[in-house]
PDB file of N, CA and C in Angstrom:
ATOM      1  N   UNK A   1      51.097  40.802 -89.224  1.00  0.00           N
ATOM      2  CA  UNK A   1      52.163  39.884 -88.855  1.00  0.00           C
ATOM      3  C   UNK A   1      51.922  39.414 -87.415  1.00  0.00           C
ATOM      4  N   UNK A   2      51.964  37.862 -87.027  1.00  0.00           N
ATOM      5  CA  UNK A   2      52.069  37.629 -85.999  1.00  0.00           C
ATOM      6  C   UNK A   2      53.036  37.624 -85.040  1.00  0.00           C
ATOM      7  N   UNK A   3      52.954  37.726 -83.662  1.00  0.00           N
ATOM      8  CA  UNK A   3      53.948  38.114 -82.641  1.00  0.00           C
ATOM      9  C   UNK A   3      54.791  36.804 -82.971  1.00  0.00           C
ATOM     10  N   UNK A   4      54.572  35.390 -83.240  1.00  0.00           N
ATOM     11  CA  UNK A   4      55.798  34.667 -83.266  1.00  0.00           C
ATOM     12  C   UNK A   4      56.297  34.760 -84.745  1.00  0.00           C
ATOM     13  N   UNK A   5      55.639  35.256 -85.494  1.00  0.00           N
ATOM     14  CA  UNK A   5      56.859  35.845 -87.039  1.00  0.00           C
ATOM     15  C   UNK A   5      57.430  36.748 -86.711  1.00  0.00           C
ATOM     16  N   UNK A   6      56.944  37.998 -86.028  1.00  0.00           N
ATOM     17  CA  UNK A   6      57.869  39.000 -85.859  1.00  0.00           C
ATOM     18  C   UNK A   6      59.456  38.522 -84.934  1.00  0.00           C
ATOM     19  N   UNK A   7      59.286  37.386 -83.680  1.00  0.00           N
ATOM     20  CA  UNK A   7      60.111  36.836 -83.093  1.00  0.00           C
ATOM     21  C   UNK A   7      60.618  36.606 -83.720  1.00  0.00           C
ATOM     22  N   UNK A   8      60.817  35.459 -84.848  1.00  0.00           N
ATOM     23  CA  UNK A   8      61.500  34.782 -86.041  1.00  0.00           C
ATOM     24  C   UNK A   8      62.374  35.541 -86.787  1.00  0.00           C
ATOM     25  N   UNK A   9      61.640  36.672 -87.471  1.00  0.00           N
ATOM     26  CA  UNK A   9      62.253  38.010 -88.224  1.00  0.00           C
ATOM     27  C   UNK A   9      63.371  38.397 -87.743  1.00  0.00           C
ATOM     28  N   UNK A  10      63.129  38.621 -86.311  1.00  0.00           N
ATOM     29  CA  UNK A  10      64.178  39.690 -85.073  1.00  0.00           C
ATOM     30  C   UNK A  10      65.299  38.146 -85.475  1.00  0.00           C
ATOM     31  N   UNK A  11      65.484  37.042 -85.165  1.00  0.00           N
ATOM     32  CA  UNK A  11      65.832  35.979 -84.730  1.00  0.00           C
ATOM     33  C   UNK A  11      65.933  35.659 -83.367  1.00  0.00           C
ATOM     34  N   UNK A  12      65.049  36.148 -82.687  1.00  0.00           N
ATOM     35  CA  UNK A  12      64.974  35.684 -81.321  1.00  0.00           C
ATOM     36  C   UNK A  12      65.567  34.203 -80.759  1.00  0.00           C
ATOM     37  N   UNK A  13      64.563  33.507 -81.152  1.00  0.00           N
ATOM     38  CA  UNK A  13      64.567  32.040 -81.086  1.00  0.00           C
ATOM     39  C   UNK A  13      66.407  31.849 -81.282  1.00  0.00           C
ATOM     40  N   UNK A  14      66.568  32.128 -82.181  1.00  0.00           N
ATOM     41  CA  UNK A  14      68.095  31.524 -82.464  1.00  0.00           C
ATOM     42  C   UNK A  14      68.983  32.299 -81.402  1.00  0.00           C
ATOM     43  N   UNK A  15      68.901  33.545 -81.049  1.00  0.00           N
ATOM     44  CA  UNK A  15      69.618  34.109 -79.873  1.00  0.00           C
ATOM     45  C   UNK A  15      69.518  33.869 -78.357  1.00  0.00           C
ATOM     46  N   UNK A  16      67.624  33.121 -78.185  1.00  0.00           N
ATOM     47  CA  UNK A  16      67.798  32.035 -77.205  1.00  0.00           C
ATOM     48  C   UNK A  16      68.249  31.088 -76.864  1.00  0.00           C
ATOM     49  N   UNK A  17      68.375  30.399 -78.191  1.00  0.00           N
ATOM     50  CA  UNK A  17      68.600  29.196 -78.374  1.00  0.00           C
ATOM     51  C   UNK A  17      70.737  28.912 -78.134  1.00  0.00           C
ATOM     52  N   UNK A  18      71.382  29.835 -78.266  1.00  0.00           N
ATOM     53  CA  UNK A  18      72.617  30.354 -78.215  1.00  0.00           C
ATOM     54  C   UNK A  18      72.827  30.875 -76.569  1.00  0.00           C
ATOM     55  N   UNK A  19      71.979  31.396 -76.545  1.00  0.00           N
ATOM     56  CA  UNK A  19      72.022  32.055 -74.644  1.00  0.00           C
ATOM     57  C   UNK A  19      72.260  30.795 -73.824  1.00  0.00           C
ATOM     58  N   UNK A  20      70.899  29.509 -73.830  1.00  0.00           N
ATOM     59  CA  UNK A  20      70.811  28.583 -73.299  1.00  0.00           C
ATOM     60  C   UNK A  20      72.514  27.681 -73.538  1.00  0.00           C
ATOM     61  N   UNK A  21      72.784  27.507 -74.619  1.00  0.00           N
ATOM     62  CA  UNK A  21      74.003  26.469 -74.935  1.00  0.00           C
ATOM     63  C   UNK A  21      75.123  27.500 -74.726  1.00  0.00           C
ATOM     64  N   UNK A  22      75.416  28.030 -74.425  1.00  0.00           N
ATOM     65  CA  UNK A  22      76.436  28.741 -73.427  1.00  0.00           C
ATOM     66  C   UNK A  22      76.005  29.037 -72.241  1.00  0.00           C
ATOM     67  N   UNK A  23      75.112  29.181 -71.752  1.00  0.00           N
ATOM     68  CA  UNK A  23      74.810  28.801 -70.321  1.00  0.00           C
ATOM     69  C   UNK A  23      74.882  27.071 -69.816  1.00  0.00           C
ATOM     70  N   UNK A  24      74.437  26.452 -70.793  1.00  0.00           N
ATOM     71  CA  UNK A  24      75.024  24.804 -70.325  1.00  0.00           C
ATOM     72  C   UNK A  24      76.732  24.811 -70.474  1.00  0.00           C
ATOM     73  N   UNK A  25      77.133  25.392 -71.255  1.00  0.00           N
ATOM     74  CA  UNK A  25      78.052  24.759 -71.130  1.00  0.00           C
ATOM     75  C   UNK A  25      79.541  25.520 -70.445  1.00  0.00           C
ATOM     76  N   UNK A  26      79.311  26.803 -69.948  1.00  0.00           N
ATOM     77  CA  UNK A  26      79.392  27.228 -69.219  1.00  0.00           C
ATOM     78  C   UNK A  26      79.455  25.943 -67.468  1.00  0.00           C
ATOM     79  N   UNK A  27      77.640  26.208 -67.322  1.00  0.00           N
ATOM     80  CA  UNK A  27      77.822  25.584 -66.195  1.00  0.00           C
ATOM     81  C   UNK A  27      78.584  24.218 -66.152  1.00  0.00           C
ATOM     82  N   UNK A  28      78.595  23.761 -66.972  1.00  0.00           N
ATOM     83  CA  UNK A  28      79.236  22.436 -67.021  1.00  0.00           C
ATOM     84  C   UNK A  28      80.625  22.124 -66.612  1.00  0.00           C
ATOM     85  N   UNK A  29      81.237  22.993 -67.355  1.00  0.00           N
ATOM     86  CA  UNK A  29      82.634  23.115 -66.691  1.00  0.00           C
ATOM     87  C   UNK A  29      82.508  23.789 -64.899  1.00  0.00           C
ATOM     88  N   UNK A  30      81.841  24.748 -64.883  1.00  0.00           N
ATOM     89  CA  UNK A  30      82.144  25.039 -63.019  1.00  0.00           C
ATOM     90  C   UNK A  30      81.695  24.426 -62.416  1.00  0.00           C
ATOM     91  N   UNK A  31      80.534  23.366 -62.346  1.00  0.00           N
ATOM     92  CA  UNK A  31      80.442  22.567 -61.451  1.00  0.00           C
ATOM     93  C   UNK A  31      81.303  21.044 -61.068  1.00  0.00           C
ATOM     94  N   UNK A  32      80.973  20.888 -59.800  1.00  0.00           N
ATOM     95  CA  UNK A  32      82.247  20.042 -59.395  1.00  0.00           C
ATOM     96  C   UNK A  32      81.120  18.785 -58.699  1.00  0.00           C
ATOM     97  N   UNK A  33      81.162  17.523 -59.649  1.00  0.00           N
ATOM     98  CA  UNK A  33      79.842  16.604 -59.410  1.00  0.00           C
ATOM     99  C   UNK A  33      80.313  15.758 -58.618  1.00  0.00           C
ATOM    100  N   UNK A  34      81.472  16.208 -57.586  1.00  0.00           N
ATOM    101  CA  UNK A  34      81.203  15.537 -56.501  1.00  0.00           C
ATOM    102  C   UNK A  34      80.465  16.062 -55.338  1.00  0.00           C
ATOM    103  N   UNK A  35      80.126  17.206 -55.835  1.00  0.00           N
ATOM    104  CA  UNK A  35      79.020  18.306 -54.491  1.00  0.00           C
ATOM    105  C   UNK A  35      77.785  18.830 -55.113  1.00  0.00           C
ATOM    106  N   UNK A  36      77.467  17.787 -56.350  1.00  0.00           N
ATOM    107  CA  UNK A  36      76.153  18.232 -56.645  1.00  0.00           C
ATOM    108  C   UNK A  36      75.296  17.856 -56.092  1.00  0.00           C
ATOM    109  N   UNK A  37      74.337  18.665 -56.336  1.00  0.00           N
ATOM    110  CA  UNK A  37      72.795  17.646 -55.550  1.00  0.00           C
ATOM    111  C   UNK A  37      72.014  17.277 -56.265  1.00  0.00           C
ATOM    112  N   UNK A  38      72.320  16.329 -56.822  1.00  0.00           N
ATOM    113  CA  UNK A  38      70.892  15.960 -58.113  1.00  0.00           C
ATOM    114  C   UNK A  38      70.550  14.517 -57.872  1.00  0.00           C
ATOM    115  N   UNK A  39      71.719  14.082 -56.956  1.00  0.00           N
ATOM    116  CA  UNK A  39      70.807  12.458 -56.274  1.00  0.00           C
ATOM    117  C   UNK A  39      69.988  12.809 -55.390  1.00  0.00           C
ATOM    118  N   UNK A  40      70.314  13.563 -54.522  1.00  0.00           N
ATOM    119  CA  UNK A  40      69.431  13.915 -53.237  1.00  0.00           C
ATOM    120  C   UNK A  40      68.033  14.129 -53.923  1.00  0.00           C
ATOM    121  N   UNK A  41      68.026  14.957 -54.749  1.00  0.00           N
ATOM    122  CA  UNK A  41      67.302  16.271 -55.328  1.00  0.00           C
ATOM    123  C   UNK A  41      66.117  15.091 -55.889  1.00  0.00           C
ATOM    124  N   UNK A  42      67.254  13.517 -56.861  1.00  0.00           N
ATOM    125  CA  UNK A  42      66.148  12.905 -57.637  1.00  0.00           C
ATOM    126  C   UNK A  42      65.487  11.835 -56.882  1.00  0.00           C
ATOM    127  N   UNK A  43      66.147  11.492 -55.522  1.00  0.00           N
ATOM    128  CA  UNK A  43      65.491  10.677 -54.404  1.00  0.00           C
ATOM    129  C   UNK A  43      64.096  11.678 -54.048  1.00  0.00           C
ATOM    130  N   UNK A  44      64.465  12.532 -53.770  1.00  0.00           N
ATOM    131  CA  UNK A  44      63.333  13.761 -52.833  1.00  0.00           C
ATOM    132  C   UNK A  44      61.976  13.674 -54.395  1.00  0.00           C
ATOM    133  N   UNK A  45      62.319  13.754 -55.364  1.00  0.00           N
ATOM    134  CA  UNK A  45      61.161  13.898 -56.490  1.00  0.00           C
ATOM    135  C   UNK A  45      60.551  12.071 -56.751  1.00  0.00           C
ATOM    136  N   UNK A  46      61.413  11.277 -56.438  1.00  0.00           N
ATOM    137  CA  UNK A  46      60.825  10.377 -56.882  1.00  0.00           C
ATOM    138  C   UNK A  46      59.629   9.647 -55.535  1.00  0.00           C
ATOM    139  N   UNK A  47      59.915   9.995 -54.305  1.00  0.00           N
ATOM    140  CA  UNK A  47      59.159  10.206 -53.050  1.00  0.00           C
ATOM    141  C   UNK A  47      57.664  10.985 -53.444  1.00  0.00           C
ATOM    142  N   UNK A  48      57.921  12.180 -54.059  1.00  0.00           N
ATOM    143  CA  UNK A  48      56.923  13.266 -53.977  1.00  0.00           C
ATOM    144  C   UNK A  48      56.026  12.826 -55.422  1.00  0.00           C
ATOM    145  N   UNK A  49      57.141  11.862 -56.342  1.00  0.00           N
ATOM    146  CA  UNK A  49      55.980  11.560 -57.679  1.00  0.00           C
ATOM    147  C   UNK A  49      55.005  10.365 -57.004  1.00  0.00           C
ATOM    148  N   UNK A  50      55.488   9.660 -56.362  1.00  0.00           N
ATOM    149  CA  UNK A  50      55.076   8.448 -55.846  1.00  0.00           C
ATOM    150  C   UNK A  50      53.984   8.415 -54.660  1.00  0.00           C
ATOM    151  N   UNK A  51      54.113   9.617 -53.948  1.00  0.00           N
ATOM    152  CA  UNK A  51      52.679  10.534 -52.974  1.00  0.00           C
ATOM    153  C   UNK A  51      51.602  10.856 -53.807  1.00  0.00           C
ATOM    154  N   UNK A  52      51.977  11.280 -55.455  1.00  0.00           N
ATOM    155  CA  UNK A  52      50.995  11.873 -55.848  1.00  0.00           C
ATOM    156  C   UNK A  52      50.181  11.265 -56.617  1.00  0.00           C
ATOM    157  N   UNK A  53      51.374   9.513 -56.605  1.00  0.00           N
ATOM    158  CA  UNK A  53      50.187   8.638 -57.764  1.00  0.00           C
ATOM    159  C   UNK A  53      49.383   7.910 -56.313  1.00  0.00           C
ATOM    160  N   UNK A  54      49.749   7.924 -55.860  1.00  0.00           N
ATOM    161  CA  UNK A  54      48.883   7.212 -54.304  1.00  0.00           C
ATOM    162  C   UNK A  54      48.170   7.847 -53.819  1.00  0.00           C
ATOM    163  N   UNK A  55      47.905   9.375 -53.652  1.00  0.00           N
ATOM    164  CA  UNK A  55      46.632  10.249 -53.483  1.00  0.00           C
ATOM    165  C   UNK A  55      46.182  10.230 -54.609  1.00  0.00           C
ATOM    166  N   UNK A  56      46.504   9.957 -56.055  1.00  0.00           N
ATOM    167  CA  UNK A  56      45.441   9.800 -57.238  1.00  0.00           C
ATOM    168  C   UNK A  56      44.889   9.330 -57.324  1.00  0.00           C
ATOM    169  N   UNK A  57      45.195   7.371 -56.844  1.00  0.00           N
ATOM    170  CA  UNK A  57      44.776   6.659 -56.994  1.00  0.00           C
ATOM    171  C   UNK A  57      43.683   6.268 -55.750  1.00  0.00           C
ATOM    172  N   UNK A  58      44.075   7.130 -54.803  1.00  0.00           N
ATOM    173  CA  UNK A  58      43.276   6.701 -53.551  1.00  0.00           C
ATOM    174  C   UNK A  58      42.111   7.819 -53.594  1.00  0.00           C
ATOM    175  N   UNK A  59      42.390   8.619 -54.332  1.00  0.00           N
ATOM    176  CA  UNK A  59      40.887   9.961 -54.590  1.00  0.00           C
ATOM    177  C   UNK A  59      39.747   8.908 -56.105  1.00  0.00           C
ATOM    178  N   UNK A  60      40.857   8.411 -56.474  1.00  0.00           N
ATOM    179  CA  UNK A  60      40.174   7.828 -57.608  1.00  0.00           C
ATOM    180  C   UNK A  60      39.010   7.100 -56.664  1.00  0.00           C
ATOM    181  N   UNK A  61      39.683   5.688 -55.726  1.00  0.00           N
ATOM    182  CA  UNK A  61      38.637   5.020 -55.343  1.00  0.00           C
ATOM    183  C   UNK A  61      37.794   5.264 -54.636  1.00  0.00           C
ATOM    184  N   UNK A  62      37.764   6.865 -53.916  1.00  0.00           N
ATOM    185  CA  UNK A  62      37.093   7.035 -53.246  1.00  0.00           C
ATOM    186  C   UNK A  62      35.687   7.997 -54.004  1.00  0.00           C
ATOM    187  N   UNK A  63      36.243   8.425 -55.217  1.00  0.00           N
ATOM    188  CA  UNK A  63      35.519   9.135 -55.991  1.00  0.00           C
ATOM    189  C   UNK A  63      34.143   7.771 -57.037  1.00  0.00           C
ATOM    190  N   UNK A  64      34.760   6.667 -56.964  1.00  0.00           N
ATOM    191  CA  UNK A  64      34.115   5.553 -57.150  1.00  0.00           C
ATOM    192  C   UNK A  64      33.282   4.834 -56.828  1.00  0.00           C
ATOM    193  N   UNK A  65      33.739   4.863 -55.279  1.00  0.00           N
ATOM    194  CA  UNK A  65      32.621   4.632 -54.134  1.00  0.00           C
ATOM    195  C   UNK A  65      31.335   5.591 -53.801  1.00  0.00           C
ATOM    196  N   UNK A  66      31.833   6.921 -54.249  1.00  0.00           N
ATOM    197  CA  UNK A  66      30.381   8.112 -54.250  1.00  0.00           C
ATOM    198  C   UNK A  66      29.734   7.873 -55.328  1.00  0.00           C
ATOM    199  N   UNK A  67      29.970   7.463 -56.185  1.00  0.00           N
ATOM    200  CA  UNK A  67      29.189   7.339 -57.340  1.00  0.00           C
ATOM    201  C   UNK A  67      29.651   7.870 -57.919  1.00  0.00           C
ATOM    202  N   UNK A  68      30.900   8.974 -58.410  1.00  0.00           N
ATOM    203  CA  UNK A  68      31.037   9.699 -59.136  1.00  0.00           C
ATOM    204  C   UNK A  68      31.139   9.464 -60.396  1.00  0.00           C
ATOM    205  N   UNK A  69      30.482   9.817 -61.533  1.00  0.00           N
ATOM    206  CA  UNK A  69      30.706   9.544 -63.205  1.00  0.00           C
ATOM    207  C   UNK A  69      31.968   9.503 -63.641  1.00  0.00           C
ATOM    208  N   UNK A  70      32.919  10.559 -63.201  1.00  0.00           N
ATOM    209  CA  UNK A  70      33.531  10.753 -64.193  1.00  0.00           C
ATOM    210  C   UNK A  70      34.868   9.538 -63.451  1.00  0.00           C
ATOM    211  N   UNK A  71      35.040   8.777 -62.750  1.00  0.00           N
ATOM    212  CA  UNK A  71      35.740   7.673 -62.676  1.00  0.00           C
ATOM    213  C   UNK A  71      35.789   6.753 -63.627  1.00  0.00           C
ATOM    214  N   UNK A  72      34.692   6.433 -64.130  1.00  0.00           N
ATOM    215  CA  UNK A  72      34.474   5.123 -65.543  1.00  0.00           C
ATOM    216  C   UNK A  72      35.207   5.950 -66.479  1.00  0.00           C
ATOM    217  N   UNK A  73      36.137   7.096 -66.179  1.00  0.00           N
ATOM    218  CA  UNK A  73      36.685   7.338 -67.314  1.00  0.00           C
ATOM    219  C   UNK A  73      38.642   6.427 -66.914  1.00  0.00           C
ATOM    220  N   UNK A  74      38.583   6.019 -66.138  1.00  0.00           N
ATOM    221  CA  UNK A  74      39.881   5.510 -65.343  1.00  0.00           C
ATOM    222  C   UNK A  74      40.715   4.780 -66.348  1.00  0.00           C
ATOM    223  N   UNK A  75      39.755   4.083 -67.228  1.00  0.00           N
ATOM    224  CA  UNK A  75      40.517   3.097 -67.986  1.00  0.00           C
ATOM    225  C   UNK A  75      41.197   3.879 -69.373  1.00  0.00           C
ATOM    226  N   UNK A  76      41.078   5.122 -69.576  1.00  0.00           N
ATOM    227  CA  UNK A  76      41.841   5.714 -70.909  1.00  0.00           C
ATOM    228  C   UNK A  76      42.158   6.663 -70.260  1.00  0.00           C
ATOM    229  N   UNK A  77      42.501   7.150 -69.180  1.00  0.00           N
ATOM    230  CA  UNK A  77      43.398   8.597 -68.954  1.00  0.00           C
ATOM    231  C   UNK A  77      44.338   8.338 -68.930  1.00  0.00           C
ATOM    232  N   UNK A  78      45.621   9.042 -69.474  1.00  0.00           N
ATOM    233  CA  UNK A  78      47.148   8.969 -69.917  1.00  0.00           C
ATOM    234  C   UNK A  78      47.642   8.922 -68.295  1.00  0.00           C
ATOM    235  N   UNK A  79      46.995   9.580 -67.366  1.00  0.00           N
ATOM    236  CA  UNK A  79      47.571  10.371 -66.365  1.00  0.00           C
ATOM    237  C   UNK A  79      48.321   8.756 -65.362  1.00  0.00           C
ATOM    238  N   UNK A  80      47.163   7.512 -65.646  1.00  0.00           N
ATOM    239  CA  UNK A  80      47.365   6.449 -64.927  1.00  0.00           C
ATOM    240  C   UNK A  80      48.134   5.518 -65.355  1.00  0.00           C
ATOM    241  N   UNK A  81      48.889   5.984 -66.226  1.00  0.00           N
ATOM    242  CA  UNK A  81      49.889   5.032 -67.213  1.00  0.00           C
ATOM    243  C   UNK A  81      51.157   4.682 -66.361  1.00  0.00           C
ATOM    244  N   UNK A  82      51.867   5.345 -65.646  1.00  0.00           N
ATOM    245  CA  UNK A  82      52.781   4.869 -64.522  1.00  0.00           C
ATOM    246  C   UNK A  82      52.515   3.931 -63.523  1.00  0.00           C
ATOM    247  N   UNK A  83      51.014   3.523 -63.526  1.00  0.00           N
ATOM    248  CA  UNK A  83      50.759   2.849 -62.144  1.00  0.00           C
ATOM    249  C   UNK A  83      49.537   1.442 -62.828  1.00  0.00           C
ATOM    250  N   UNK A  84      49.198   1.906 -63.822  1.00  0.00           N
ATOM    251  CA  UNK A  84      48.825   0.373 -64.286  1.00  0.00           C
ATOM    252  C   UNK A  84      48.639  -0.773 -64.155  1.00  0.00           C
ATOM    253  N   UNK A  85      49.820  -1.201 -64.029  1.00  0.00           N
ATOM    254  CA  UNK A  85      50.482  -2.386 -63.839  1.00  0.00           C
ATOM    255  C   UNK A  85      50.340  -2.821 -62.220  1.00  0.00           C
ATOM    256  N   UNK A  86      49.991  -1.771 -61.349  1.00  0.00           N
ATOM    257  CA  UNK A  86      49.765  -2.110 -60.127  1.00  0.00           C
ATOM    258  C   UNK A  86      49.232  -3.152 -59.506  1.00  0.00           C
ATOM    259  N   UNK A  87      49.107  -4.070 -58.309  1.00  0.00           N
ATOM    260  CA  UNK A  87      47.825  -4.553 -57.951  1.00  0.00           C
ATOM    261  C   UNK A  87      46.916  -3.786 -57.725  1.00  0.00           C
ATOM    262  N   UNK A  88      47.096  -2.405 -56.812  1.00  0.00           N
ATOM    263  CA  UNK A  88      45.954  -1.725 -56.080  1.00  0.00           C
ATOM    264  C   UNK A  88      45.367  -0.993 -57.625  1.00  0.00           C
ATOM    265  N   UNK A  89      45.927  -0.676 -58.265  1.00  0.00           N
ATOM    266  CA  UNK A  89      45.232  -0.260 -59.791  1.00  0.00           C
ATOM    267  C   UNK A  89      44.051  -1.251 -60.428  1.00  0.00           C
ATOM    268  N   UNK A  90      44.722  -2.316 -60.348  1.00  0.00           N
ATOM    269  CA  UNK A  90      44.574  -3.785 -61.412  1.00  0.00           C
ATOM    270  C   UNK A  90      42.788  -3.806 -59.731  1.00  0.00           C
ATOM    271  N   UNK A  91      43.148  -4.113 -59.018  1.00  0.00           N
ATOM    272  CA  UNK A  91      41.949  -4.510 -58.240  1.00  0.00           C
ATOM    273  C   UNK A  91      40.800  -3.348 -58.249  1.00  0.00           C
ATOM    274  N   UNK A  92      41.025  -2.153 -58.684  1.00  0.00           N
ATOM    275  CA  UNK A  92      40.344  -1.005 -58.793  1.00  0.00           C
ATOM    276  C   UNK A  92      39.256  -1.235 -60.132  1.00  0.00           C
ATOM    277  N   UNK A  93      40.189  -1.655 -60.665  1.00  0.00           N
ATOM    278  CA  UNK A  93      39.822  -1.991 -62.203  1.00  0.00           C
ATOM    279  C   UNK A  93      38.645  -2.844 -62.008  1.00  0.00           C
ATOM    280  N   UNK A  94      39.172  -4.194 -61.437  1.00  0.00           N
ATOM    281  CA  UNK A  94      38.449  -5.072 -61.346  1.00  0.00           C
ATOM    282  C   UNK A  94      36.962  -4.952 -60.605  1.00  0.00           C
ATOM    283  N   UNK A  95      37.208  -4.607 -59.487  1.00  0.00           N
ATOM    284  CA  UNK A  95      36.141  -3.027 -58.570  1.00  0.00           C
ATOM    285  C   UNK A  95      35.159  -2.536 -59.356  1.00  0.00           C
ATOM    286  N   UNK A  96      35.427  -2.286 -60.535  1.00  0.00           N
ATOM    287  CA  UNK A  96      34.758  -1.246 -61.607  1.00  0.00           C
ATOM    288  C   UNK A  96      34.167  -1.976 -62.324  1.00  0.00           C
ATOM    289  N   UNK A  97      34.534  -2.808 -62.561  1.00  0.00           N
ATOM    290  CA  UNK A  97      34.149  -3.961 -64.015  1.00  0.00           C
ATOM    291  C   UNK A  97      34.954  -3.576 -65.069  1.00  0.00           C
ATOM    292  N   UNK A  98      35.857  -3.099 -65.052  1.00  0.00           N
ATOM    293  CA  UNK A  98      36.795  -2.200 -65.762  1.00  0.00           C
ATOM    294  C   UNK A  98      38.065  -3.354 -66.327  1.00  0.00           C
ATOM    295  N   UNK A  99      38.225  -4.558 -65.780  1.00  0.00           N
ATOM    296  CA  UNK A  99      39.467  -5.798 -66.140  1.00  0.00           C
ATOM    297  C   UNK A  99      39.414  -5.876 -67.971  1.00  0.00           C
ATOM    298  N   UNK A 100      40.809  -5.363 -67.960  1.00  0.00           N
ATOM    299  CA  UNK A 100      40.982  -5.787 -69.509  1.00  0.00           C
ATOM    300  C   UNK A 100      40.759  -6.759 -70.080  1.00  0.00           C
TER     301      UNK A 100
END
């Protein structure tokens, strides 16, 4: 028997799954969303997602300029799907011989 049948058997899953939805809803009622922090919290992440497509994209071109191989893979990685649409993307592309 495998360790996630034996989980199943016990009903784990379903007693997690019960833990979690009384812990939401729990918290739901005690918090008071005029003192939450989840704007702050989603300003501060959308800063830190936006650093990390701009060092991606700026390791990309520099990894381009060395010659590196595995850049000509730029045009099918999932990872560049947020930034696409860019100019500094779109001119990278173009850089490459890479223009759709």
């Amino acid at each position: 028997m495998s360790f996630f049948e034996e989980l199943k058997r016990r009903n784990v899953f379903r007693v997690a799954i019960g833990y979690v939805i009384t812990a939401w809803v729990k918290r739901e009622s005690e918090v008071d969303r005029s003192k939450s922090i989840a704007p702050q919290t989603g300003r501060k992440m959308d800063r830190n997602i936006i650093i990390a497509m701009a060092l991606a994209l700026a390791s990309t071109e520099r990894a381009f300029e060395e010659g590196d191989s595995y850049a000509i893979h730029i045009k099918r990685m999932n990872v560049y799907d947020p930034i696409r649409d860019r100019p500094r993307f779109q001119a990278l592309l173009k850089k490459m011989n890479m223009w759709p």
